[in-house]
C-alpha atoms as a PDB file:
ATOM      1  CA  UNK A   1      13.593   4.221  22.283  1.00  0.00           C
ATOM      2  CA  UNK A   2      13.796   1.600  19.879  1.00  0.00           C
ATOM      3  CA  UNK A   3      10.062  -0.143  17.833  1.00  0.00           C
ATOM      4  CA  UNK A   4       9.800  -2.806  15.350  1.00  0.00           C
ATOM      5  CA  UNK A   5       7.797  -2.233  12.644  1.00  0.00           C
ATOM      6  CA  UNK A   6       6.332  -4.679  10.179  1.00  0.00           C
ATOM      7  CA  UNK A   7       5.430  -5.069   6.906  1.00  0.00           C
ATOM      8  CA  UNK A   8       3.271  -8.453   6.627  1.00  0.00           C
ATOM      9  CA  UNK A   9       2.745 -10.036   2.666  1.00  0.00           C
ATOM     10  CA  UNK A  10       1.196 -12.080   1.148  1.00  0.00           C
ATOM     11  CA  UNK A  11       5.238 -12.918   0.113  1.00  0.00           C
ATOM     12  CA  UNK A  12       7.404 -11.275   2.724  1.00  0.00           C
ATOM     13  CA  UNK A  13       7.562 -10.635   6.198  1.00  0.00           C
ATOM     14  CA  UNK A  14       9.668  -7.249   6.435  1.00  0.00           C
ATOM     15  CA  UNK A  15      10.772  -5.375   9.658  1.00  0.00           C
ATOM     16  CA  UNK A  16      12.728  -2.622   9.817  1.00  0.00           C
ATOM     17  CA  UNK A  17      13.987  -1.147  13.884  1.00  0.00           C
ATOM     18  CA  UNK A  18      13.640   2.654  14.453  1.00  0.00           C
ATOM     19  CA  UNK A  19      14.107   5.354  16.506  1.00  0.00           C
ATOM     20  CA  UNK A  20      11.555   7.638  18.033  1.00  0.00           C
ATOM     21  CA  UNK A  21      10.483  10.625  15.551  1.00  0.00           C
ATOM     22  CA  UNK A  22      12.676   8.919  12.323  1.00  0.00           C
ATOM     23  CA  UNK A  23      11.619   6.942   9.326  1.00  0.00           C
ATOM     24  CA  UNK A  24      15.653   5.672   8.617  1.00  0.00           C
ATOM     25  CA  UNK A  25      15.855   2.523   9.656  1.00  0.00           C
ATOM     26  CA  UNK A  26      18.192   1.211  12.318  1.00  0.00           C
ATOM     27  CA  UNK A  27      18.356  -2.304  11.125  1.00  0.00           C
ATOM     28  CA  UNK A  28      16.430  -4.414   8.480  1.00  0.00           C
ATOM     29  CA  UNK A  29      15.064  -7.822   7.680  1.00  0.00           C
ATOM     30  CA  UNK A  30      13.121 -10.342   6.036  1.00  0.00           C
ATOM     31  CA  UNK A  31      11.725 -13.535   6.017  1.00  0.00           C
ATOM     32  CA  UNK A  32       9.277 -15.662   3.896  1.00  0.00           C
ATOM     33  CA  UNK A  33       5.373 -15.378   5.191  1.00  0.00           C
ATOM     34  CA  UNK A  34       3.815 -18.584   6.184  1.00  0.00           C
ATOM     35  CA  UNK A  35      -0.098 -19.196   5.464  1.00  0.00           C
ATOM     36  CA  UNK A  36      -0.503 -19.840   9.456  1.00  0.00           C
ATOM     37  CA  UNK A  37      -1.261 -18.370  12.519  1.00  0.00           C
ATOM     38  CA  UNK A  38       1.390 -19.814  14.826  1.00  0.00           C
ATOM     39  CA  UNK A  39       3.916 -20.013  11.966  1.00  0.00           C
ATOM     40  CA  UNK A  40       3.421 -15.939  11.446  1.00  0.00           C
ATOM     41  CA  UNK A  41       3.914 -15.264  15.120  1.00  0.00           C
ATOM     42  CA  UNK A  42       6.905 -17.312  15.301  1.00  0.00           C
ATOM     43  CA  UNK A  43       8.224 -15.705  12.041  1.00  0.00           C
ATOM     44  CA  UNK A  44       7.214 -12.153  13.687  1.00  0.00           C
ATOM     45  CA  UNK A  45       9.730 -13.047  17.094  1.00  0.00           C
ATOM     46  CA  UNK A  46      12.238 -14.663  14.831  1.00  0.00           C
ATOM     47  CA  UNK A  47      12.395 -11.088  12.719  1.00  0.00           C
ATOM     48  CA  UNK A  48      12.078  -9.256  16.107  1.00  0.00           C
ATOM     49  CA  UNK A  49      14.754 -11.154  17.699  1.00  0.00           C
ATOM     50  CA  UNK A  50      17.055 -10.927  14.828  1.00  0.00           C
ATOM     51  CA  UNK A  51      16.910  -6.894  14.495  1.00  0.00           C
ATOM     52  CA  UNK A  52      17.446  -6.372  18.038  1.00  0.00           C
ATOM     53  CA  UNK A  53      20.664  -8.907  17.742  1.00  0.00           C
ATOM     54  CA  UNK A  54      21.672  -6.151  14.757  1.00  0.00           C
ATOM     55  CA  UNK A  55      21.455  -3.450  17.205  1.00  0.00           C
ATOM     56  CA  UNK A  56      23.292  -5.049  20.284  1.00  0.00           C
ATOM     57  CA  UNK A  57      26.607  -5.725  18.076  1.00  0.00           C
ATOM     58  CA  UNK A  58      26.573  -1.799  18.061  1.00  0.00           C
ATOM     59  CA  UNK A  59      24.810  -1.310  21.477  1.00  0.00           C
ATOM     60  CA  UNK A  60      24.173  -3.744  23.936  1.00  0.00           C
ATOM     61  CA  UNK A  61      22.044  -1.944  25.904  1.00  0.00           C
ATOM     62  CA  UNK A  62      19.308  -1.177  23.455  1.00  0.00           C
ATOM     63  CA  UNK A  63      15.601  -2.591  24.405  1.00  0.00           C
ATOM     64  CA  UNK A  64      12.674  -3.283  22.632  1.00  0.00           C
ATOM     65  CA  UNK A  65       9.555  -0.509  23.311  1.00  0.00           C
ATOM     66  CA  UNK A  66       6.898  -2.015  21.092  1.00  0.00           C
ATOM     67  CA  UNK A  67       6.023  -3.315  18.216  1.00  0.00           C
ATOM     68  CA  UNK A  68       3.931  -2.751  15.273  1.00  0.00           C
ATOM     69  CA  UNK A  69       2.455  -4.920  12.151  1.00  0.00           C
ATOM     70  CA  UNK A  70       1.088  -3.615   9.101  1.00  0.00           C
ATOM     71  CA  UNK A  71      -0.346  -6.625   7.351  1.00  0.00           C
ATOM     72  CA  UNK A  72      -2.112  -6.794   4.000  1.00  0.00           C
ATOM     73  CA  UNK A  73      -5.613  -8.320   5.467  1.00  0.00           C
ATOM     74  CA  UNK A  74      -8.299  -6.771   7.384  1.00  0.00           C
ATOM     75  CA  UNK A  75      -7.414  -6.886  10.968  1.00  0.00           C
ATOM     76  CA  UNK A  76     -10.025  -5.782  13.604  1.00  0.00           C
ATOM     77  CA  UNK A  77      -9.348  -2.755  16.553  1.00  0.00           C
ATOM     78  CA  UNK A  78      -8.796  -5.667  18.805  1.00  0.00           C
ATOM     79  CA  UNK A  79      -6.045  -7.296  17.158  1.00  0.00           C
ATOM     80  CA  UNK A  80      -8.066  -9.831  15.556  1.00  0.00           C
ATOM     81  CA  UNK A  81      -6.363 -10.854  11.677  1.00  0.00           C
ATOM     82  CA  UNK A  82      -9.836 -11.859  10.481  1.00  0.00           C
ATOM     83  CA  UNK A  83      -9.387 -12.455   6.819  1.00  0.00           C
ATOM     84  CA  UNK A  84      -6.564 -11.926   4.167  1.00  0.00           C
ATOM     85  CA  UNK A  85      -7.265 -13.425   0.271  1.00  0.00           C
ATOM     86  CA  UNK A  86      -3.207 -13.596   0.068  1.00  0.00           C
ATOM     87  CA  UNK A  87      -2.352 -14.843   3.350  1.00  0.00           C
ATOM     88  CA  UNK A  88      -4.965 -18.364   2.913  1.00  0.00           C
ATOM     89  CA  UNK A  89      -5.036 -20.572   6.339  1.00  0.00           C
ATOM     90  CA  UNK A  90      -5.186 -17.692   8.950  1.00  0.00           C
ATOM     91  CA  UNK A  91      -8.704 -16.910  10.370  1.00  0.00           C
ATOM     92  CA  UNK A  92     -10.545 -14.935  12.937  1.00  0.00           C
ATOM     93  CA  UNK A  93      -6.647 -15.147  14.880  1.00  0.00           C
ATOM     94  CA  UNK A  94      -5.858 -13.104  17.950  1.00  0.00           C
ATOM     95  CA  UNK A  95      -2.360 -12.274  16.447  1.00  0.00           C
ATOM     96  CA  UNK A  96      -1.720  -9.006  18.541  1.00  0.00           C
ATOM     97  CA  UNK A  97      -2.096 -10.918  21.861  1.00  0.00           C
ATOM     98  CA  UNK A  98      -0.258 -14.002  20.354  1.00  0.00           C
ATOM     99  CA  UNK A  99       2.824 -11.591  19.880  1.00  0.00           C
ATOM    100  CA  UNK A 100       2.302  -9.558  23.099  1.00  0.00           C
ATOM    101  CA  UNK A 101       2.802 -13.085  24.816  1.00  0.00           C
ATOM    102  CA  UNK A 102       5.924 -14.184  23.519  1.00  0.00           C
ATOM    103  CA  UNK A 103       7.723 -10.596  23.261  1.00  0.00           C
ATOM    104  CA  UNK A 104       6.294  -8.964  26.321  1.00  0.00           C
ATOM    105  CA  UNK A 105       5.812  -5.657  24.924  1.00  0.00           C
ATOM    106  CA  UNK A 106       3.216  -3.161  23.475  1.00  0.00           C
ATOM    107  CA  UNK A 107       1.948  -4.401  19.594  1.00  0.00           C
ATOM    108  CA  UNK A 108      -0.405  -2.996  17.604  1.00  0.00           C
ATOM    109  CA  UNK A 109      -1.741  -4.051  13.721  1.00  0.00           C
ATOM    110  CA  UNK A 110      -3.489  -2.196  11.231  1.00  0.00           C
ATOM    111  CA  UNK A 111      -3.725  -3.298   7.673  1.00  0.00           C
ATOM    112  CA  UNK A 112      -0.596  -2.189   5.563  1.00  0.00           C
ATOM    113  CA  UNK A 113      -2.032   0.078   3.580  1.00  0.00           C
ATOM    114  CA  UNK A 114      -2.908   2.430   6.945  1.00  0.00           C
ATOM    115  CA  UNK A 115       0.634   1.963   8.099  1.00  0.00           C
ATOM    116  CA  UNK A 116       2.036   3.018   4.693  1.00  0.00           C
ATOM    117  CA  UNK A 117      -0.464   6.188   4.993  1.00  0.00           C
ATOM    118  CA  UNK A 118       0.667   7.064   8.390  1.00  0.00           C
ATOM    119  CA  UNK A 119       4.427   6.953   7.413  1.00  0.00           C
ATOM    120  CA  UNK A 120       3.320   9.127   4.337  1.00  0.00           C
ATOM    121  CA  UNK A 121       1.716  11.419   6.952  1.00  0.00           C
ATOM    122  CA  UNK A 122       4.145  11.533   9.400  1.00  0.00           C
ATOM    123  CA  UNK A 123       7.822  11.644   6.807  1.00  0.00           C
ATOM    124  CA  UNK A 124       6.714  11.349   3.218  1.00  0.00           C
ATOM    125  CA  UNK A 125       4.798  13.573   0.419  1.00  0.00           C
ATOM    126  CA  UNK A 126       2.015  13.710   3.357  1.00  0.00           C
ATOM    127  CA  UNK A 127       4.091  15.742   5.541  1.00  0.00           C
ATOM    128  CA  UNK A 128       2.663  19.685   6.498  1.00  0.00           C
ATOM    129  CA  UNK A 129      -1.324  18.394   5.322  1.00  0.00           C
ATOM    130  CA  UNK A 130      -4.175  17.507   7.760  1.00  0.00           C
ATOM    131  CA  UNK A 131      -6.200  16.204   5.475  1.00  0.00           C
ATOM    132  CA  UNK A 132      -4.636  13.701   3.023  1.00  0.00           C
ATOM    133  CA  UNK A 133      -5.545  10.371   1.107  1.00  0.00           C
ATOM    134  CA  UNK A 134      -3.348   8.014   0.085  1.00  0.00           C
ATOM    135  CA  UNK A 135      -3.907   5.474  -2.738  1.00  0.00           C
ATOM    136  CA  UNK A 136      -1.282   2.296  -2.972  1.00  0.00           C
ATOM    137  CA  UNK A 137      -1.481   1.149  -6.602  1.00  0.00           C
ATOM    138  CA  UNK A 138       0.089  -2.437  -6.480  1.00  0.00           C
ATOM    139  CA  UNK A 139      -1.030  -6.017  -7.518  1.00  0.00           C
ATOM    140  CA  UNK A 140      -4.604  -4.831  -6.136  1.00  0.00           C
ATOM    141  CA  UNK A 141      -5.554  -0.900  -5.118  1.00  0.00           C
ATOM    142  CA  UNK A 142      -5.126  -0.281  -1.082  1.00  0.00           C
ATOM    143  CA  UNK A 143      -6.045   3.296   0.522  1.00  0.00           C
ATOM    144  CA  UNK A 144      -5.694   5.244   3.807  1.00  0.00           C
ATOM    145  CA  UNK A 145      -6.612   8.454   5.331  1.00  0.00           C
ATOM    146  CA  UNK A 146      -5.844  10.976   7.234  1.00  0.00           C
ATOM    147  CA  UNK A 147      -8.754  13.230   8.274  1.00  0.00           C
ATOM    148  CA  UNK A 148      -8.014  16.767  10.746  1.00  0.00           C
ATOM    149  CA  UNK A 149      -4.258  14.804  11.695  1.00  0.00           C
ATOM    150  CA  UNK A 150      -5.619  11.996  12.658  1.00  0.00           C
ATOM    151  CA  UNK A 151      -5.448   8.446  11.327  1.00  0.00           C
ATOM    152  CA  UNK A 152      -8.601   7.419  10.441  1.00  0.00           C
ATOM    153  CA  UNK A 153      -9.796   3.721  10.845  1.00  0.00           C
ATOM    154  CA  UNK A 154     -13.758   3.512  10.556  1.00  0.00           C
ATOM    155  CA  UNK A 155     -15.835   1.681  13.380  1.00  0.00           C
ATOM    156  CA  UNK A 156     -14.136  -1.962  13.121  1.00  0.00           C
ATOM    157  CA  UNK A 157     -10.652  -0.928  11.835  1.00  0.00           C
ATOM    158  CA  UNK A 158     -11.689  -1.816   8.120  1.00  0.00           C
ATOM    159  CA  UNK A 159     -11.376   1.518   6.518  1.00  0.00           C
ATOM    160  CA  UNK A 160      -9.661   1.999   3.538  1.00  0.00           C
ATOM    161  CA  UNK A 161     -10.733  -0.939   1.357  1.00  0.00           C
ATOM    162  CA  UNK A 162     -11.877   1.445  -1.518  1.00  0.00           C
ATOM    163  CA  UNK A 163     -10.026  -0.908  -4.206  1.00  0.00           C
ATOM    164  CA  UNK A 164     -13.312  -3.354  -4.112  1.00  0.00           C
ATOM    165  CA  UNK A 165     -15.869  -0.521  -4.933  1.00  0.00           C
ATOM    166  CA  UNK A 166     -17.850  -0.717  -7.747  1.00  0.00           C
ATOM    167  CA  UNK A 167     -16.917   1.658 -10.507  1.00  0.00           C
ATOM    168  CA  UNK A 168     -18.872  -0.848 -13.354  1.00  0.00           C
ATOM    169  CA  UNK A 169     -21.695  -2.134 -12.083  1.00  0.00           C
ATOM    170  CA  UNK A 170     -22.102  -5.839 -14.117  1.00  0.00           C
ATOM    171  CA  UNK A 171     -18.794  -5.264 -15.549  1.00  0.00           C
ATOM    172  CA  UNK A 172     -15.705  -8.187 -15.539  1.00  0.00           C
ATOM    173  CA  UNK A 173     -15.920 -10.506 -12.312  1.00  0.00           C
ATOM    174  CA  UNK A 174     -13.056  -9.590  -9.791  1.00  0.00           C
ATOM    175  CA  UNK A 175     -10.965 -12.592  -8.360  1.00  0.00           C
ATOM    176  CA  UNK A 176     -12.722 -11.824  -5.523  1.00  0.00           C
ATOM    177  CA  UNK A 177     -16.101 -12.811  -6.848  1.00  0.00           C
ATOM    178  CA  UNK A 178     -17.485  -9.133  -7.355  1.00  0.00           C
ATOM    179  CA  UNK A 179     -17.706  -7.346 -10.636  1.00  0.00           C
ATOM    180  CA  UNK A 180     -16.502  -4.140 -11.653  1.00  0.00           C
ATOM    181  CA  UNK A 181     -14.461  -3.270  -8.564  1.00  0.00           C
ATOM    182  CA  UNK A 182     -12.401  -0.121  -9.044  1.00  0.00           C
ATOM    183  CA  UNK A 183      -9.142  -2.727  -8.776  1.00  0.00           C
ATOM    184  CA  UNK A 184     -10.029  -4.729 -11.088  1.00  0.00           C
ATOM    185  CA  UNK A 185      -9.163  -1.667 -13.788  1.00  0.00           C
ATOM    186  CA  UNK A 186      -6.641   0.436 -11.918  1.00  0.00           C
ATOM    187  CA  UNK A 187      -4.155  -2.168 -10.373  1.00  0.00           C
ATOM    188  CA  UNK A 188      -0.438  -3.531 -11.615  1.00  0.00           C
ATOM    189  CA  UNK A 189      -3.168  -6.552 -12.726  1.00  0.00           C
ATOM    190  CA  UNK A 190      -5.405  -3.953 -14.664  1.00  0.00           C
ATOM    191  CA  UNK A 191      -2.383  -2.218 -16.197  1.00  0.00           C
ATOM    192  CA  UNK A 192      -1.168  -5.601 -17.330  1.00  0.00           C
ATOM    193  CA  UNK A 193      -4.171  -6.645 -18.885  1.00  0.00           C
ATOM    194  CA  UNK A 194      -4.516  -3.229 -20.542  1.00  0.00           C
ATOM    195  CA  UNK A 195      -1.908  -3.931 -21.738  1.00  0.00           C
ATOM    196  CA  UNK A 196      -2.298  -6.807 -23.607  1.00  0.00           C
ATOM    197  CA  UNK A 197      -5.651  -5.935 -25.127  1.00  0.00           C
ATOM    198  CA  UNK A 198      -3.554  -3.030 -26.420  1.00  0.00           C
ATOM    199  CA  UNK A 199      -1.121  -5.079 -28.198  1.00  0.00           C
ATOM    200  CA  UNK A 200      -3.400  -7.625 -29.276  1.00  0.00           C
ATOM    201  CA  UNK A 201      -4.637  -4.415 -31.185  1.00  0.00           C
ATOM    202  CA  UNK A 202      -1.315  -4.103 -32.809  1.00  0.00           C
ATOM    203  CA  UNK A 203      -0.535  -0.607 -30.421  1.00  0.00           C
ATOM    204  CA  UNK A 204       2.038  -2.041 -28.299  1.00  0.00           C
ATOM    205  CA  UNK A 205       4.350  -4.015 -30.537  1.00  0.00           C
ATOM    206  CA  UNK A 206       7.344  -2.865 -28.074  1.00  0.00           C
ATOM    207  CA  UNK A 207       5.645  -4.722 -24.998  1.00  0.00           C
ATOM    208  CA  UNK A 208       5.751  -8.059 -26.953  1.00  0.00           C
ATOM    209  CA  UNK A 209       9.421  -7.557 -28.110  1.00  0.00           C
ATOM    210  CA  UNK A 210       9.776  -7.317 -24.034  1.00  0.00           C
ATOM    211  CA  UNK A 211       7.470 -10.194 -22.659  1.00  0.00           C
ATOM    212  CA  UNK A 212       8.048 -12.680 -26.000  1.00  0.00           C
ATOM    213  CA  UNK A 213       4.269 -12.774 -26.899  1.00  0.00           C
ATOM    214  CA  UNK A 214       1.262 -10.975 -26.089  1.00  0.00           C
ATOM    215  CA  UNK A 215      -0.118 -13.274 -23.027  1.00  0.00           C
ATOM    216  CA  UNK A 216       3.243 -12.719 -20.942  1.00  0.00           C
ATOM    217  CA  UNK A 217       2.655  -8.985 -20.773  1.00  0.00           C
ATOM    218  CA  UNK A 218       2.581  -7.979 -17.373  1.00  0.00           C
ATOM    219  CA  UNK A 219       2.791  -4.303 -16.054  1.00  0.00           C
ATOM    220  CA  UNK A 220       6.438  -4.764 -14.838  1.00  0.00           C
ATOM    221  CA  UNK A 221       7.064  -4.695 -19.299  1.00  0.00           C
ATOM    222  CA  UNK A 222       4.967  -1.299 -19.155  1.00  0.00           C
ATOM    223  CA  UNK A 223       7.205   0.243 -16.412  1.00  0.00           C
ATOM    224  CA  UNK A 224      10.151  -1.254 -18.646  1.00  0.00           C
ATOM    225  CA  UNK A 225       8.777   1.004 -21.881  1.00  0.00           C
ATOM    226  CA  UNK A 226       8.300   3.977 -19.408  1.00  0.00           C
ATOM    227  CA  UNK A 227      11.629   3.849 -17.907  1.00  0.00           C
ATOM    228  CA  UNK A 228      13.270   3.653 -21.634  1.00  0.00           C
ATOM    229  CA  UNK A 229      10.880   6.270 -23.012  1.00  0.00           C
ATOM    230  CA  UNK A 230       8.864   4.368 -25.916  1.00  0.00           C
ATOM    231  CA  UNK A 231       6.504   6.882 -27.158  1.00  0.00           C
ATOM    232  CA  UNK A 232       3.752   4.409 -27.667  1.00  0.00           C
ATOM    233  CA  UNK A 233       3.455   3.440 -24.007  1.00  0.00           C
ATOM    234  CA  UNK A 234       2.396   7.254 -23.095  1.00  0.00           C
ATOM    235  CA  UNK A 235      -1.277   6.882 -24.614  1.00  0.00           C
ATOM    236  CA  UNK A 236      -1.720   3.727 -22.688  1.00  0.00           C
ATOM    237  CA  UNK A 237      -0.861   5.308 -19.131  1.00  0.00           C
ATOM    238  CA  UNK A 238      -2.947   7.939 -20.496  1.00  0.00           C
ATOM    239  CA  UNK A 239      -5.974   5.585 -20.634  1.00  0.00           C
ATOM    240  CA  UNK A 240      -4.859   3.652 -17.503  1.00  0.00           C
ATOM    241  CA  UNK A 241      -4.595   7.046 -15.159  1.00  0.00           C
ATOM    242  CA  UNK A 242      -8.322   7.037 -16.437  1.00  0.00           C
ATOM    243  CA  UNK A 243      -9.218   4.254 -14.218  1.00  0.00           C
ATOM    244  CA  UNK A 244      -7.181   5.372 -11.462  1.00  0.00           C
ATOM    245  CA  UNK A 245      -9.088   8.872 -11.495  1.00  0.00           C
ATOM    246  CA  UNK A 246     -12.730   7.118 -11.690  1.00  0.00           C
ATOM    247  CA  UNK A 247     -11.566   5.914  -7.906  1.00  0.00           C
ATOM    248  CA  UNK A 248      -9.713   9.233  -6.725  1.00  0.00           C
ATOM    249  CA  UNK A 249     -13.053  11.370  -7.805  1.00  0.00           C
ATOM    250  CA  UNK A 250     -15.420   9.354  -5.151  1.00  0.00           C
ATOM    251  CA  UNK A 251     -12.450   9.691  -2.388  1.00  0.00           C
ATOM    252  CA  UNK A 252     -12.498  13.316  -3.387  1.00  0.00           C
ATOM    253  CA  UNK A 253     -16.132  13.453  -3.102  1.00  0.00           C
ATOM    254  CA  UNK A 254     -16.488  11.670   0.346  1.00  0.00           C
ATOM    255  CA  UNK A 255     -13.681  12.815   2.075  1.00  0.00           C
ATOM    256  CA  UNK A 256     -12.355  16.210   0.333  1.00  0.00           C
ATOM    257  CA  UNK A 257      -8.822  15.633   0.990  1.00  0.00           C
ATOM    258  CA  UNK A 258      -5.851  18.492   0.193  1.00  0.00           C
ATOM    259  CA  UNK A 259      -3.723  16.211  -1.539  1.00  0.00           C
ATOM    260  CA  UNK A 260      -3.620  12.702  -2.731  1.00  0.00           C
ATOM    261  CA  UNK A 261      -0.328  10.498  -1.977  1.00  0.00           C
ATOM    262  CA  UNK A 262      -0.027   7.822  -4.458  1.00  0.00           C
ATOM    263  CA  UNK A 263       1.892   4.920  -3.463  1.00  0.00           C
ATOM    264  CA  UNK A 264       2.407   1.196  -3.626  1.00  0.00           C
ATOM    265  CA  UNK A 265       4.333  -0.797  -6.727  1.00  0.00           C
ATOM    266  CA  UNK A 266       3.270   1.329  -9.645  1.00  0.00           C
ATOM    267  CA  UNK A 267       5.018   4.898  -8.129  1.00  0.00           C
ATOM    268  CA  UNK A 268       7.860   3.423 -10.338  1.00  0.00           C
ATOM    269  CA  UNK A 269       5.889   4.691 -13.369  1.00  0.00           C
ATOM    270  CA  UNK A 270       6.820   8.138 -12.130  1.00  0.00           C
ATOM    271  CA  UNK A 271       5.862  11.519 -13.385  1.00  0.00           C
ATOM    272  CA  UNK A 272       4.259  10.656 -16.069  1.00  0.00           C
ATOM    273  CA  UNK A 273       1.322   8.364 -14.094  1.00  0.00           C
ATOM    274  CA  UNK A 274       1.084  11.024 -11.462  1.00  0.00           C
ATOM    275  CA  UNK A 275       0.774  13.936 -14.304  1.00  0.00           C
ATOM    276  CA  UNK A 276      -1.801  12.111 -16.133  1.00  0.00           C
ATOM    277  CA  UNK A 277      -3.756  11.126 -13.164  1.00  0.00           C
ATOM    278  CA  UNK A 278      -3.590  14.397 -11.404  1.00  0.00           C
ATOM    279  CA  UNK A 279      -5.082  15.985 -14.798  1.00  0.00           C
ATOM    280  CA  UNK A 280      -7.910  13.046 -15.060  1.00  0.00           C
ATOM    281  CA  UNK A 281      -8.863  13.569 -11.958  1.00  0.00           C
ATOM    282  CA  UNK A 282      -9.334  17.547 -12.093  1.00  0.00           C
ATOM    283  CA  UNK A 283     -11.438  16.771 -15.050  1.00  0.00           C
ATOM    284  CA  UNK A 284     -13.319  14.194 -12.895  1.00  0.00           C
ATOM    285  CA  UNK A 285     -14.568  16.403 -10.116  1.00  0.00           C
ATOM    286  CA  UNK A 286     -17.898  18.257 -10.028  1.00  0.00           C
ATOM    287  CA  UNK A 287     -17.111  21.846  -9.317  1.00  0.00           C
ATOM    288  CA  UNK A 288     -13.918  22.001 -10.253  1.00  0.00           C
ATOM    289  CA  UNK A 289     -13.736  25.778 -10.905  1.00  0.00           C
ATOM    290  CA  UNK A 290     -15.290  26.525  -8.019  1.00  0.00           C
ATOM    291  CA  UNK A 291     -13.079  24.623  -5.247  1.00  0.00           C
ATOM    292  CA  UNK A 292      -9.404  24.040  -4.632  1.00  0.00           C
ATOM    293  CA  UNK A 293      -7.794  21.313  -6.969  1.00  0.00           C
ATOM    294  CA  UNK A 294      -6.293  18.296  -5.405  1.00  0.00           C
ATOM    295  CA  UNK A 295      -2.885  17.667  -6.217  1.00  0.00           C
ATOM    296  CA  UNK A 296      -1.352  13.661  -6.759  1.00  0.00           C
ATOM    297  CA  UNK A 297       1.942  13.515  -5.118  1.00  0.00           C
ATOM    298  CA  UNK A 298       3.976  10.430  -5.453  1.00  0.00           C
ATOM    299  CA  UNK A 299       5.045   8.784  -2.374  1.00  0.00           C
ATOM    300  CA  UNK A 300       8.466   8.993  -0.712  1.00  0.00           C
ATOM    301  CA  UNK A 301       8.925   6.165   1.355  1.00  0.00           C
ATOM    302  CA  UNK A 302       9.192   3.709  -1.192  1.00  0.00           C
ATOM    303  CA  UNK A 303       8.615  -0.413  -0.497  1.00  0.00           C
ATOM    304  CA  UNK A 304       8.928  -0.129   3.401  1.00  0.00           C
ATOM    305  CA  UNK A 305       6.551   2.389   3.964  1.00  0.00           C
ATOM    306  CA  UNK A 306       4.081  -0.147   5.558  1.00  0.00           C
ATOM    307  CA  UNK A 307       6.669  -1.434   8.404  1.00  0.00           C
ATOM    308  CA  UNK A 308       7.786   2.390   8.918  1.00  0.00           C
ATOM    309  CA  UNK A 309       4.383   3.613   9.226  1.00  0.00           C
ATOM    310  CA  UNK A 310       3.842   0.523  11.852  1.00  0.00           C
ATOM    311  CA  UNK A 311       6.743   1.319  13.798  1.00  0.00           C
ATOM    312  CA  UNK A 312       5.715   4.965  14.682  1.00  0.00           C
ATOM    313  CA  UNK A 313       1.951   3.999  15.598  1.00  0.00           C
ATOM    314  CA  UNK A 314       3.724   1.469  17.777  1.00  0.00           C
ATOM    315  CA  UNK A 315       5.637   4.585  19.467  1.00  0.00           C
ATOM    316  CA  UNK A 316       2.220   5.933  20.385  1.00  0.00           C
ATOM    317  CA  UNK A 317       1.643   2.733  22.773  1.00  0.00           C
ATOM    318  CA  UNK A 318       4.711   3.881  24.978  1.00  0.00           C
END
């Protein structure tokens, strides 16, 4: 059996084919994401269409099961996209039933953070735990959960928007309009603009040899300094894995997860983001000598983790 999976960006439109049970993708491709209803479901058969040709060079008998989108906006459990700040034009739009009709086959959406937590769950670090949490660190902060094995969604399909929680009430206004969310601090944008309030401060000269001045500091120059081992940059994920843990403690407190999966752009800062935040979170939590500790895992799965995690809930339509 043979499911598309997707991966829908603000950017990119990824899918990758697979195989019943597997997370190795058959066949992959891309396209650029258009900022319209119509346009997206075109782009979504074009994508579909173009995998499958992949396949029938090597098989010409293959068919298409089903199909499933993980898109970075909040999508309803009808298959409504409702809103996405990324993806600007596309409103309250029946996309599920808009693909059903022009591929004829089983599709199902979630947002792209709760397909990257399923795939986690199902062939990544999440893999053996019925209770895990999974945190996507990337331009903004995305989560997921899995709660007794089972993907959990909330009443409207909207769970797992923890990145716009308030961690400082009447702190710095959001893009979004709020102030203080937990993103806002604990993002690839919060890591940049540590960043450059630390080397405005004359503590992270080597970040504006990188970026040529201290404005163009982004946190791609920070995962630059990691990757070559500056000994300056280690303090500064030391503060930044501060403002990740603020985040993890109230998921810990909520939903008492065994692990935490972190995932999403910034899992290229490695072992030493997931060291420091696993020991600023232990100091976070409540308790903490008297209940289990909760271990940070990095993620396995990498960049397509969304479309894989989209293909195998599409699996469970068949």
């Amino acid at each position: 059996m043979v499911a598309i999976g997707f991966d829908v960006g603000g950017t990119n439109v990824r899918g990758v084919a697979l195989e019943r049970g597997s997370a190795t993708p058959l066949a992959t491709l891309r396209s650029k994401t258009e900022a319209n209803g119509d346009v997206l479901v075109e782009t979504i058969v074009e994508v579909t269409n173009g995998l499958m040709a992949q396949l029938r060079v090597v098989d010409d008998t293959v068919t298409l099961d089903a199909v499933g989108l993980g898109i970075a906006a909040l999508m309803d459990a009808n298959g409504i996209f409702r809103y996405a700040p990324n993806i600007p034009g596309v409103y309250d739009y029946p996309l599920v039933d808009r693909v059903i009709e022009r591929l004829g086959v089983p599709v199902i959406a979630d947002n792209d953070a709760t397909t990257a937590t399923w795939a986690e769950a199902k062939f990544g670090a999440g893999v053996g735990y019925e209770h895990m949490a999974f945190v996507a660190l990337g331009t903004g902060i995305g989560t997921g959960f899995v709660l007794g094995g089972k993907l959990h969604r909330g009443a409207h399909g909207y769970a797992g928007e923890s990145g716009h929680i308030t961690i400082e009430r009447g702190g710095p206004e959001h893009i979004t309009g709020a102030r203080g969310p937990w993103e806002y601090f604990a993002s690839g944008n919060g890591l940049g603009m540590l960043a450059r309030d630390w080397a405005a401060n004359g503590r992270l000269d080597s970040a504006i040899e990188l970026a040529g001045s201290v404005d163009a500091i982004l946190g791609e120059h920070v995962n630059e300094l990691v990757d070559a081992r500056v000994p300056e940059v280690e303090p500064l994920i030391a503060e930044f894995s501060e403002s990740v843990a603020v985040g993890m403690a109230d998921l810990v407190y909520v939903l008492d997860p065994e692990i935490i999966v972190l995932g999403g752009g910034l899992v290229g800062l490695g072992e030493m983001l997931r060291s420091k935040v696993e020991a600023a979170l232990a100091v976070r939590i409540l308790g903490r000598n008297y209940r289990p500790e909760v271990p940070v895992m990095l993620a396995k799965l990498g960049p397509r983790a969304g479309a894989i995690g989209a293909g195998a809930l599409a699996f469970d339509l068949t």
